[in-house]
Protein backbone atom coordinates (compact mmCIF):
# COMPACT_ATOMS: atom_id res chain seq x y z
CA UNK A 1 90.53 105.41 140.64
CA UNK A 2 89.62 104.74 144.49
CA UNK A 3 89.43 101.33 145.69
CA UNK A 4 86.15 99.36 145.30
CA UNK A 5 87.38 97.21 148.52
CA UNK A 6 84.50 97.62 151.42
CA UNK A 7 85.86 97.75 154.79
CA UNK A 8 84.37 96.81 158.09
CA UNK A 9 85.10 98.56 161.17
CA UNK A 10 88.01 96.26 162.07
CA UNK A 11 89.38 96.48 158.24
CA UNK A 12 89.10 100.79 158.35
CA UNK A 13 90.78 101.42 161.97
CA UNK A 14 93.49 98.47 160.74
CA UNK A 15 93.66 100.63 157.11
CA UNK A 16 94.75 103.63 159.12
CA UNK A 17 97.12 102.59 161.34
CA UNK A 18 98.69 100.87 158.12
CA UNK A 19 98.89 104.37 156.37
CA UNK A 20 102.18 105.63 155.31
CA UNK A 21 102.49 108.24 156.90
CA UNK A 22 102.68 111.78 154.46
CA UNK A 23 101.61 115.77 154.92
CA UNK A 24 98.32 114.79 154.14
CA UNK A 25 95.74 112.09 154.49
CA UNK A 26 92.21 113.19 153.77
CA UNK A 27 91.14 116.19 151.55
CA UNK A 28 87.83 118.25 152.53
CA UNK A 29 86.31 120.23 149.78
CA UNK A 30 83.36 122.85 151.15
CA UNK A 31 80.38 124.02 148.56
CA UNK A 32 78.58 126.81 150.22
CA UNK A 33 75.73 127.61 148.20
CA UNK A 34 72.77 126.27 149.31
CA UNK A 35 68.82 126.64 147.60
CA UNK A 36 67.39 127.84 151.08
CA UNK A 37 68.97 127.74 154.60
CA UNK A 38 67.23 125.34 156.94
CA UNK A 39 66.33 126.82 160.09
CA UNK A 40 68.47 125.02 162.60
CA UNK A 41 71.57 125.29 160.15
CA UNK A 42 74.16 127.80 161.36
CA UNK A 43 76.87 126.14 158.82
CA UNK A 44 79.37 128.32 155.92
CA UNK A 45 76.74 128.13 153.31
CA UNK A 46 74.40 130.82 152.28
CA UNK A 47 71.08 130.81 149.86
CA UNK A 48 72.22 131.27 146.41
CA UNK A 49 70.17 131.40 143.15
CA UNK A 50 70.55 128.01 141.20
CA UNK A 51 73.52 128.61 138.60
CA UNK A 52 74.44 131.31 140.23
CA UNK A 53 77.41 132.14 138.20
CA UNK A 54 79.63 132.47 141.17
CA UNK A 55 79.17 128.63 141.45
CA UNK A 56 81.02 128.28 138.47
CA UNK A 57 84.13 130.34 139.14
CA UNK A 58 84.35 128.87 142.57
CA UNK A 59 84.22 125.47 141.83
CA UNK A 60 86.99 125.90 139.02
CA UNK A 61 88.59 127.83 141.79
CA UNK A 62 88.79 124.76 143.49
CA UNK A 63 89.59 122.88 141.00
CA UNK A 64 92.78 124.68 139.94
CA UNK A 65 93.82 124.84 143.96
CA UNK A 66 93.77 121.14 144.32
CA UNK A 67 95.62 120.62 140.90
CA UNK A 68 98.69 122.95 142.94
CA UNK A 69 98.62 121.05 145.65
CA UNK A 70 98.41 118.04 144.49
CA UNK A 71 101.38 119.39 141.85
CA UNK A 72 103.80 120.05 144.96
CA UNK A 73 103.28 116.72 146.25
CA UNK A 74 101.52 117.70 149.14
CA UNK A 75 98.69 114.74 148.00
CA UNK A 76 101.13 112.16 147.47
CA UNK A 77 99.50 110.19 150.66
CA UNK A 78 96.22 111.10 150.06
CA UNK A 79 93.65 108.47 151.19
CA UNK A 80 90.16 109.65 151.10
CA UNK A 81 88.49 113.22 150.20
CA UNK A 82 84.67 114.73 150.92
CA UNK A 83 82.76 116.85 148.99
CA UNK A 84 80.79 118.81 151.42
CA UNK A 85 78.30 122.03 152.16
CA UNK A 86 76.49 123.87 151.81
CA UNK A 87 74.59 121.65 148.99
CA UNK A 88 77.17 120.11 146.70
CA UNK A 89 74.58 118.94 144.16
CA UNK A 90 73.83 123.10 143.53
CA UNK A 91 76.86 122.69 141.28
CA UNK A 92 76.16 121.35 137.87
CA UNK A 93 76.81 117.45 137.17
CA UNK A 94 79.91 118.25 135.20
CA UNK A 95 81.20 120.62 137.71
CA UNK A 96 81.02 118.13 140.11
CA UNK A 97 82.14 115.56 138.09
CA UNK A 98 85.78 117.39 137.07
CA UNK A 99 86.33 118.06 141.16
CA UNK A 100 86.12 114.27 141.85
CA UNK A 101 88.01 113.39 138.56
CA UNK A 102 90.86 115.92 139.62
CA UNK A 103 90.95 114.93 143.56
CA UNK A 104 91.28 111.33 142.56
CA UNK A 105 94.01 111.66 140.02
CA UNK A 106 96.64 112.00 143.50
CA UNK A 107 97.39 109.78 146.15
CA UNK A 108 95.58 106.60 146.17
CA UNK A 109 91.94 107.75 146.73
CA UNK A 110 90.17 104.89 148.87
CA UNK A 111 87.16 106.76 149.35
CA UNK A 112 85.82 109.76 147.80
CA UNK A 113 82.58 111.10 149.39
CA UNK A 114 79.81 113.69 148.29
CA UNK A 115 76.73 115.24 150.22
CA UNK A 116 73.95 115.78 148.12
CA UNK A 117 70.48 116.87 148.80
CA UNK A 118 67.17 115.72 147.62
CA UNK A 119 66.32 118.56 145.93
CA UNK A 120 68.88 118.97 143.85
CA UNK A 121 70.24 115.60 143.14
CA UNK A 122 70.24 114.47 139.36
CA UNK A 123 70.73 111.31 137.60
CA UNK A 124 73.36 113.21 136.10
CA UNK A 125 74.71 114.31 139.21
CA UNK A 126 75.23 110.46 140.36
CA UNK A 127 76.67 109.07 137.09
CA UNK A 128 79.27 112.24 136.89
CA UNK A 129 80.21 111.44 140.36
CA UNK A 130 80.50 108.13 139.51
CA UNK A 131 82.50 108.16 136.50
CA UNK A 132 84.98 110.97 138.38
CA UNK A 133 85.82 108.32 140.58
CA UNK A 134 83.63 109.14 143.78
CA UNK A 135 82.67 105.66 145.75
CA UNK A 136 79.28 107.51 148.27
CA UNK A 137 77.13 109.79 148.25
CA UNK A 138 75.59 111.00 151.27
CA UNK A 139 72.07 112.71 151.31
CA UNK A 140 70.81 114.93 153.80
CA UNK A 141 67.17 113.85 154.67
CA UNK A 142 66.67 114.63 158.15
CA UNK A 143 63.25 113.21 158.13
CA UNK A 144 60.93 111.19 155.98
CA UNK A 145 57.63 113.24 157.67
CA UNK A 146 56.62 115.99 155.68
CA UNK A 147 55.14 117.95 158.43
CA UNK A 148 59.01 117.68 160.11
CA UNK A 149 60.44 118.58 157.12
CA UNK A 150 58.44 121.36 156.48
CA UNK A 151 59.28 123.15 160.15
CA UNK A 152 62.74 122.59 159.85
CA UNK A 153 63.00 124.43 157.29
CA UNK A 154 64.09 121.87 154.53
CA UNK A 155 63.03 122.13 151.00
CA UNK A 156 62.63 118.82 149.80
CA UNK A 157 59.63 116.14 150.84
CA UNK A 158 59.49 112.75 151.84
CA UNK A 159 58.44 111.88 149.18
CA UNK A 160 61.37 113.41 147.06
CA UNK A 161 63.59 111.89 149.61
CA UNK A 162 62.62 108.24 149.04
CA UNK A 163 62.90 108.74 145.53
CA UNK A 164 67.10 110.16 145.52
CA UNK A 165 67.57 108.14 147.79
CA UNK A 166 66.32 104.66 145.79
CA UNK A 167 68.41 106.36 142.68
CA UNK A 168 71.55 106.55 144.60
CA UNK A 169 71.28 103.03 145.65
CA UNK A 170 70.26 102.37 141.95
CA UNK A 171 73.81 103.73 141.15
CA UNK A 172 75.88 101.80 142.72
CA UNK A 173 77.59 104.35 144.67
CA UNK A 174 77.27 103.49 148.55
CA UNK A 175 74.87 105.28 149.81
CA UNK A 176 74.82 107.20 154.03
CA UNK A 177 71.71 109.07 155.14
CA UNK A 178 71.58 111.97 157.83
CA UNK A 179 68.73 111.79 160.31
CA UNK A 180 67.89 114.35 162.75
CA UNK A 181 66.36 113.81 166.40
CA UNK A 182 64.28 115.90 169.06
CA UNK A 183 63.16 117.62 166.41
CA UNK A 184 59.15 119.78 166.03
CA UNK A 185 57.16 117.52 166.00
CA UNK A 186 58.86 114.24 166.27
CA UNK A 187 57.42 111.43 168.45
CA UNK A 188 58.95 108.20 168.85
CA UNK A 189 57.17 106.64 166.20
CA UNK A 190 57.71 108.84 163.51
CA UNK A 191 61.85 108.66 164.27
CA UNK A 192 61.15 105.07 164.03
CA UNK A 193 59.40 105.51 160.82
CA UNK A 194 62.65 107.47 159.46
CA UNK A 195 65.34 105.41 160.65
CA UNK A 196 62.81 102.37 159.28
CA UNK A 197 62.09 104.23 155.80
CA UNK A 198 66.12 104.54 155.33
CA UNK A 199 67.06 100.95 156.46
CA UNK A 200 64.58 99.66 153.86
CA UNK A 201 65.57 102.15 151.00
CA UNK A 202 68.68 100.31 151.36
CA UNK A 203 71.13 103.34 152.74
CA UNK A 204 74.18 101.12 154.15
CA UNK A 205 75.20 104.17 156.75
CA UNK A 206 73.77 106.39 158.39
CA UNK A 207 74.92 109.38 160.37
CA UNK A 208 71.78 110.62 163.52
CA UNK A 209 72.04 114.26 165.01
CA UNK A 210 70.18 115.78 167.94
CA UNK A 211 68.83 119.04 166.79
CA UNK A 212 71.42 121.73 168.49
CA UNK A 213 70.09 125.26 168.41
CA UNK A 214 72.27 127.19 167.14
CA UNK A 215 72.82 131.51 168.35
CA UNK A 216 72.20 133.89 164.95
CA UNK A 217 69.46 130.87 163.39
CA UNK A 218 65.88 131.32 163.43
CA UNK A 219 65.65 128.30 165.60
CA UNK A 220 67.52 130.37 168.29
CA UNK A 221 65.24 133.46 167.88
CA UNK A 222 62.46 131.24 168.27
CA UNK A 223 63.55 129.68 171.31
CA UNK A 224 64.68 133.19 172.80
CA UNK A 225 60.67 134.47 171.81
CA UNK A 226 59.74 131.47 173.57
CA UNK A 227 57.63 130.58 170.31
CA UNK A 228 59.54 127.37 170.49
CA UNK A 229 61.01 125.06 173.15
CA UNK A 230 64.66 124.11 173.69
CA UNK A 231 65.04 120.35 172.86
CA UNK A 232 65.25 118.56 176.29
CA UNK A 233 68.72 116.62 176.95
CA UNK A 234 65.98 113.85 177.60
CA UNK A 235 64.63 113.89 174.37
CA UNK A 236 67.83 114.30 172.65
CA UNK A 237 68.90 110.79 175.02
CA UNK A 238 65.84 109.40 174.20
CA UNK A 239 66.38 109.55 170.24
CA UNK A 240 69.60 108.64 170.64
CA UNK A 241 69.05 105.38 172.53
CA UNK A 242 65.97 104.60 169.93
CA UNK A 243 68.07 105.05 167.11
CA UNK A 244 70.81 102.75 168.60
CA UNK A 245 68.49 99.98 169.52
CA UNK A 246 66.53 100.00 166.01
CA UNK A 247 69.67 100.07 164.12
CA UNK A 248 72.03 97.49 166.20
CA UNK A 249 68.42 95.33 165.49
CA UNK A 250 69.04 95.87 162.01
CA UNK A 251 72.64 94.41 161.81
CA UNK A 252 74.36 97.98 161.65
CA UNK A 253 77.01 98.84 163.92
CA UNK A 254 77.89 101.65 165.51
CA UNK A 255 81.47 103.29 164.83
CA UNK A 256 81.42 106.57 166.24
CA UNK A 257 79.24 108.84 168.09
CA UNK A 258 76.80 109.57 165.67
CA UNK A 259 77.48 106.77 162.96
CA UNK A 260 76.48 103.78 161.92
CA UNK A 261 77.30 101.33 159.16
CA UNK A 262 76.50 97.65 157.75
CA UNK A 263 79.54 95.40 157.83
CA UNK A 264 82.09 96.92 155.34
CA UNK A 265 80.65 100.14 154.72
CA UNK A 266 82.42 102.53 157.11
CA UNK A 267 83.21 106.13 156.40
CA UNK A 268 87.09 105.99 156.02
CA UNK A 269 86.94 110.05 155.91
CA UNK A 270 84.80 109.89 159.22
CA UNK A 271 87.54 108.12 160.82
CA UNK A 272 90.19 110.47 159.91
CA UNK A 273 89.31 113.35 161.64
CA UNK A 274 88.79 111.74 164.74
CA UNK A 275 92.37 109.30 164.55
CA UNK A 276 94.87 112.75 164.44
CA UNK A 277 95.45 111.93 160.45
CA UNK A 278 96.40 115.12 159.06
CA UNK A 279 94.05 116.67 156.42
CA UNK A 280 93.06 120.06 154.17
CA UNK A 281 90.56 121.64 153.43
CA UNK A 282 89.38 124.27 151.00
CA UNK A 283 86.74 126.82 150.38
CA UNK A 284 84.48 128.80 152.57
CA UNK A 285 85.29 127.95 156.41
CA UNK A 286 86.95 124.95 155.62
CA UNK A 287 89.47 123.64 158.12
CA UNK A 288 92.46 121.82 157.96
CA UNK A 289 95.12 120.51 160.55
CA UNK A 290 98.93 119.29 160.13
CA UNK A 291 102.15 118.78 161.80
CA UNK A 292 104.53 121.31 161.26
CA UNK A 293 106.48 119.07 158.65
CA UNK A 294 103.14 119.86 156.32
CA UNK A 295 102.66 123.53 157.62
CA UNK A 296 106.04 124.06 156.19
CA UNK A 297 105.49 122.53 152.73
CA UNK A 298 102.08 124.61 153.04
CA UNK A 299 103.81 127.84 153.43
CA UNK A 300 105.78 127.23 150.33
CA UNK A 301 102.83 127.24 148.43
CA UNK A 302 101.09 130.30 150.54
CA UNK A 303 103.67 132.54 152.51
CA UNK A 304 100.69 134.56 153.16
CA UNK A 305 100.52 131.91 156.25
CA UNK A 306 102.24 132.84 159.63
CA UNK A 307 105.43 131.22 160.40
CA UNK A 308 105.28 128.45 162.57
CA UNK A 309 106.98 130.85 165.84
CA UNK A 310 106.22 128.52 168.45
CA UNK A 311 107.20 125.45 166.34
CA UNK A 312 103.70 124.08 167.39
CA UNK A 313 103.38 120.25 166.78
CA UNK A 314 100.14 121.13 165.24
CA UNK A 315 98.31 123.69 163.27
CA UNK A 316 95.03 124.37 162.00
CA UNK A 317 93.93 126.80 159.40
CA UNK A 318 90.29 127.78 158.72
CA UNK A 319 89.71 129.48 155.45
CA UNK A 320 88.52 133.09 156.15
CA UNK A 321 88.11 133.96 152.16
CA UNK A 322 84.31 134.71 151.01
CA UNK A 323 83.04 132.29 148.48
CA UNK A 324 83.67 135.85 145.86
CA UNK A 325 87.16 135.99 146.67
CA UNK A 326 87.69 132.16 146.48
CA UNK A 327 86.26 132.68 142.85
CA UNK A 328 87.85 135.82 142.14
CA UNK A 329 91.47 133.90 143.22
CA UNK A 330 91.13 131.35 139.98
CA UNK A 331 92.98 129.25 142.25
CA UNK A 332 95.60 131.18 143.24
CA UNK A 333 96.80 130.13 146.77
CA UNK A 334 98.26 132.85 148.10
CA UNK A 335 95.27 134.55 147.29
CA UNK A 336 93.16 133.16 150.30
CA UNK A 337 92.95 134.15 153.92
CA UNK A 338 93.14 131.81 156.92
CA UNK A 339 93.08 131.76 160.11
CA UNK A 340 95.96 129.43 162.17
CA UNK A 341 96.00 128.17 165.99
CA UNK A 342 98.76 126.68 166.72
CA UNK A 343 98.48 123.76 168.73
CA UNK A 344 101.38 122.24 171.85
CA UNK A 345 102.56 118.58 171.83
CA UNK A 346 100.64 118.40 175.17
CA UNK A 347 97.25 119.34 173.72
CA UNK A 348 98.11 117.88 170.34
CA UNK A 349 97.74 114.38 172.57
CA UNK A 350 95.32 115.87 174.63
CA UNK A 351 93.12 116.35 171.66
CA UNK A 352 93.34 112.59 170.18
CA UNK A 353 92.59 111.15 173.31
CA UNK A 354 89.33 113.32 173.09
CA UNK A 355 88.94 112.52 169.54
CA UNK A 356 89.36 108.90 170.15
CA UNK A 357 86.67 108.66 172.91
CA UNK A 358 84.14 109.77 169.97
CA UNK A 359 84.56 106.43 168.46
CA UNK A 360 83.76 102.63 169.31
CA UNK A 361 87.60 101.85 168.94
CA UNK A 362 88.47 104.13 171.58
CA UNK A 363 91.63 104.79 173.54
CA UNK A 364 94.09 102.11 172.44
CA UNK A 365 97.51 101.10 174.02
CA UNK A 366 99.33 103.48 171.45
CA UNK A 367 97.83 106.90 171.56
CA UNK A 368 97.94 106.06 175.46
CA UNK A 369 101.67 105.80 175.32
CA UNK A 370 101.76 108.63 172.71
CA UNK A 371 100.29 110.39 176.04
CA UNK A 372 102.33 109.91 178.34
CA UNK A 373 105.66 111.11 176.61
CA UNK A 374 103.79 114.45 175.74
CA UNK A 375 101.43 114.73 178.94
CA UNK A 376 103.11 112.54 181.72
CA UNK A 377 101.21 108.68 182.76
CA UNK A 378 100.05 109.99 186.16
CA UNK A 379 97.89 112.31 184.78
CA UNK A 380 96.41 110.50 181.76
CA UNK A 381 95.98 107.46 183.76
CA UNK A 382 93.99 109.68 186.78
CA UNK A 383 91.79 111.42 184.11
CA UNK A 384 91.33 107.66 182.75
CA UNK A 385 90.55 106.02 185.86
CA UNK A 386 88.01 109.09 187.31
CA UNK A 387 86.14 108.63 183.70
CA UNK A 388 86.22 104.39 184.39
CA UNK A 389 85.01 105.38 187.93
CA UNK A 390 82.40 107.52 186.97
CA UNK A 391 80.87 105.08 184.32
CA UNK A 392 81.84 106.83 181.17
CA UNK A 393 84.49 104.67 179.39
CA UNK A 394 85.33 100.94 180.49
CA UNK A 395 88.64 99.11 179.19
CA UNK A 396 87.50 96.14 176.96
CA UNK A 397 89.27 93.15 175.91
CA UNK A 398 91.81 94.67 173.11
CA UNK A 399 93.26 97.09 175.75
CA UNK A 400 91.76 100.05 174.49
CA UNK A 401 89.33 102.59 177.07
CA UNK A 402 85.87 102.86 174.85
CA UNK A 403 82.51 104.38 176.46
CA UNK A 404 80.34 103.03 177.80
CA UNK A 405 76.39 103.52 177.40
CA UNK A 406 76.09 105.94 179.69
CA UNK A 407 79.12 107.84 178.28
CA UNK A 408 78.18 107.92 174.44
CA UNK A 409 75.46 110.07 176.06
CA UNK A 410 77.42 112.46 178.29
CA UNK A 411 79.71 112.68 175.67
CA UNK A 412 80.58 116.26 176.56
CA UNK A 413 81.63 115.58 180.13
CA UNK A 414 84.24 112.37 178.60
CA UNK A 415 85.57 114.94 176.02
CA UNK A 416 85.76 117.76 178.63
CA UNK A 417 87.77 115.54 180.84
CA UNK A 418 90.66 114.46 178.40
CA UNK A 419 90.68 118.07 176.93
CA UNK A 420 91.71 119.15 180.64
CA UNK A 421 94.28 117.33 179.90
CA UNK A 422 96.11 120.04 177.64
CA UNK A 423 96.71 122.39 180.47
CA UNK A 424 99.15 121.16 183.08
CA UNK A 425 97.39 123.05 185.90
């Protein structure tokens, strides 16, 4: 069973650089199926009747795929997992209940996460989760204004929102909200209602997004029509900043970019894709990234995968299998499709110094020595001193480059910058 130990933001950066080391670290599960799609939402998750009964092959699909890899030992390090979608919750309670159960009986699960939405959360849904072993559910609400809600495109209300939201509290399982900013017709007051209406539900983390329009979503049509504007990078700054201040008022800390947490309830999972731990991922369009140690062990289990020609120091692999064919499969691994980039030792580094300015911890003294041996200390320490110059990180008292105010909001050009920094031209 995972660990009932909260960590603060401290406790879950130390946690990871404690981590013995194995193939795998964090396990991402993806549900597609989804009640409606939202209009902004370009995501791997499509509109599916509700017990559909492709749901139910697919998630036993899953099921039976984890059991093999956990079987080959390729969970053996395993430290936190994530339901995700898509709408998890479409799945009936004991469907979800038996993928937690399974995905917790490997590694030593610290942290087992599950999105939910409104709609479709249960009672049931929140004590199966629970009793499988999963430690936080995280609810997509995007808004507690109906009139928001309704042009985004999301089914649920407000109303419906407060209410899953006060039962997932009521369960004990920690609880992280999603927010959305610069959306129709938001105004500052009504995205300080939200964050407001969250804080005093009692959600312990929550994750704020700038609405991104999307090509191929009805947002994007709408915007090309000109029956709707493009969200300003003002207003996008502007909710961003409001969301910081009200939050930071409210004793929650920021972590990374678009999180925030009360002491001791960081998102271990978060913090693994952005610290280079190596993870999987299965079902529709999920993505995964290793060393070539664990793309080795995962070719013995699907030689369907490419060999490893380059002897890359890092792959990824993003599931290319239809949510039908994952069901069809019964969880047969070599049944799936994936695509693989394979990634240098110069942009593998490249890449977690970019990852690494996402987060409050930042560039530390390691991953900057990890740097130079794979990209040379001239260069790192050039791009690191332009990006000081320019405002966008500063060097605080543990060592470690973080960004500063202005750079949390031009995230893009810090992240740009230290991704130059996989080419050596």
């Amino acid at each position: 069973m995972p660990s009932t130990h909260y960590l603060g933001p401290a406790d879950a950066q130390k946690f990871w650089r404690t981590w013995t080391p194995g193939p795998v670290g964090a396990l991402y599960l993806h549900i597609p199926f989804c009640l409606r799609k939202c209009a902004y939402c370009d995501f791997a998750s499509c509109a599916t009747p509700h017990r559909a009964p492709l749901m139910h092959g697919y998630a036993r699909s899953l099921q039976a795929m984890v059991r093999q890899v956990g079987e080959s030992g390729l969970l053996d390090s395993l430290a936190t997992a994530y339901i995700g979608g898509g709408t998890p919750t479409m799945l009936a309670p004991d469907e979800l209940g038996n993928l937690a159960t399974t995905i917790c009986s490997y590694g030593s699960i610290q942290e087992l996460s599950c999105e939910a939405n409104p709609e479709s959360l249960t009672p049931d849904h929140l004590a199966a989760l629970r009793d499988g072993g999963a430690t936080r559910i995280s609810l997509g609400v995007q808004s507690f204004i109906d009139e928001e809600l309704c042009a985004l495109g999301r089914v649920h209300t407000a109303q419906k929102a407060r209410e899953a939201l006060q039962a997932a509290v009521a369960s004990g399982l920690r609880v992280s909200c999603d927010l959305m900013g610069a959306i129709p017709y938001l105004t500052p007051q009504s995205f300080a209602y939200s964050i407001e209406q969250a804080i005093r539900l009692g959600v312990g983390h929550l994750s704020i997004y700038p609405l991104i329009i999307e090509e191929g979503t009805p947002f994007y049509a709408a915007v090309e029509s000109g029956e709707m504007a493009q969200p300003s990078e003002d207003s996008e700054a502007d909710a961003m900043l409001a969301a910081q201040r009200i939050l930071t008022a409210q004793g929650f800390s920021r972590y990374e970019v678009a999180s925030y947490s009360w002491p001791g309830e960081v998102c271990l999972h978060n913090l693994a894709y952005w610290n280079g731990t190596p993870y999987l991922g299965f079902g529709v369009a999920a993505a995964s990234m290793v060393d070539a140690a664990g793309y080795e062990k995962l070719r013995q289990l699907m030689p369907q995968l490419p060999r490893n020609a380059s002897a890359a120091a890092r792959l990824r692999l993003r599931c290319t299998s239809t949510a039908a064919e994952i069901a069809e499969a019964c969880g047969n691994l070599q049944a799936l499709q994936f695509e693989v980039e394979s990634l240098t030792a110069r942009e593998a580094a490249a890449e977690d110094l970019m990852l690494a300015a996402r987060t409050t911890y930042g560039i530390g003294r390691e991953l900057q020595e990890r740097a130079y041996k794979a990209i040379g200390q001239e260069a790192v320490d050039a791009t690191i001193d332009d990006l000081c110059e320019r405002g966008l990180i500063e060097q605080v008292a543990s060592g470690a480059y973080v960004p500063t105010q202005q750079g949390w909001l031009l995230g893009n050009e810090v992240y740009g910058s230290l991704w130059d920094l996989a080419s050596d031209n």
